[in-house]
Protein backbone atom coordinates (compact mmCIF):
# COMPACT_ATOMS: atom_id res chain seq x y z
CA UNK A 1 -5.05 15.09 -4.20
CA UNK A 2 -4.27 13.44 -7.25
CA UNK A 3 -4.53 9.49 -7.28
CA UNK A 4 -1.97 6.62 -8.27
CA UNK A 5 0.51 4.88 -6.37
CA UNK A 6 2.22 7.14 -3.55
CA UNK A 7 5.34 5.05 -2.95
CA UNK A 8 6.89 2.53 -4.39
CA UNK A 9 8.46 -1.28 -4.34
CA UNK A 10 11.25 -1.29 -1.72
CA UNK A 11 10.89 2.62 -0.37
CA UNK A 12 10.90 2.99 3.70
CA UNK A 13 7.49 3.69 5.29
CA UNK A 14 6.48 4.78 8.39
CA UNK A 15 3.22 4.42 10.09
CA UNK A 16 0.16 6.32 8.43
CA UNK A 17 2.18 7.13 5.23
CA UNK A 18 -0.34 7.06 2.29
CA UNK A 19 0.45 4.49 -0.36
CA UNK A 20 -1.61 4.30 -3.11
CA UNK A 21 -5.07 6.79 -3.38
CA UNK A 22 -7.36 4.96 -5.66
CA UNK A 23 -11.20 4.62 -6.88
CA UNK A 24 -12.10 1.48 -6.33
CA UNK A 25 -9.47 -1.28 -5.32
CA UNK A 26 -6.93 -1.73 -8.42
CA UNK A 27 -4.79 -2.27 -5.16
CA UNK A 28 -5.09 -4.42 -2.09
CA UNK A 29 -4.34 -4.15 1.09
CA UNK A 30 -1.59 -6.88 1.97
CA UNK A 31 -0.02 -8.01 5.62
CA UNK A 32 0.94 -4.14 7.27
CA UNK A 33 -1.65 -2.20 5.55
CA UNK A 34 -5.18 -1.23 5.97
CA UNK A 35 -7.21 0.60 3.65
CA UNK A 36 -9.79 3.65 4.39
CA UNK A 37 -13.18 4.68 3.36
CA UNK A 38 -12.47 6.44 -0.12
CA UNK A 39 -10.46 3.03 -0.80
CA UNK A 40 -6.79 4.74 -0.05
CA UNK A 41 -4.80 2.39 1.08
CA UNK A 42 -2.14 3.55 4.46
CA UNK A 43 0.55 1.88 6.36
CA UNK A 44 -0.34 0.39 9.36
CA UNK A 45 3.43 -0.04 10.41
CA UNK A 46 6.89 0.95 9.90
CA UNK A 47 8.47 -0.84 7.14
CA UNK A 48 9.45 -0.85 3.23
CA UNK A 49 6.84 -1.16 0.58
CA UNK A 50 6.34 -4.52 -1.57
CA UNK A 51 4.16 -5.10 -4.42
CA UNK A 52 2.40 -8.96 -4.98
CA UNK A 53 0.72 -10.24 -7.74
CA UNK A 54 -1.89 -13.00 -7.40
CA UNK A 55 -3.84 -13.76 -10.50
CA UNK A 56 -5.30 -10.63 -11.38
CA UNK A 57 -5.38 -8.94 -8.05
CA UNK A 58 -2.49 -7.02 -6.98
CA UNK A 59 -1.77 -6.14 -3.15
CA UNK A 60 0.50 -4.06 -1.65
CA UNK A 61 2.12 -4.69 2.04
CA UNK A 62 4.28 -3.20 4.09
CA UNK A 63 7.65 -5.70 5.23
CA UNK A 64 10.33 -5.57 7.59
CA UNK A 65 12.92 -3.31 6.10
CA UNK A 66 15.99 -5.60 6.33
């Protein structure tokens, strides 16, 4: 499985979709998403993607799709 971001800013999700596979957290898990052992990070809930920045750290969450 290759790594990088699965899905992107403003895409649909549904539960257990795989976001981002990564080494290490580059990404963080944000409001709707948890992330597993090997660091991949999963929606925890239906939903469209959105990317945050906060200083260096970036998370990604899962919203209500309006």
């Amino acid at each position: 499985q290759m790594l990088g971001v699965k899905l992107f800013a403003g895409q649909d999700v549904t539960t257990g979709m795989i976001l981002v596979r990564q080494r290490g957290t580059r990404f963080r898990p944000g409001p709707g998403t948890g992330i597993a052992k090997d660091d991949t990070i999963f929606a925890k809930r239906d939903g469209r993607v959105a990317f945050r920045r906060s200083g260096e750290k970036r998370f990604i969450s899962v919203v209500d799709a309006e």
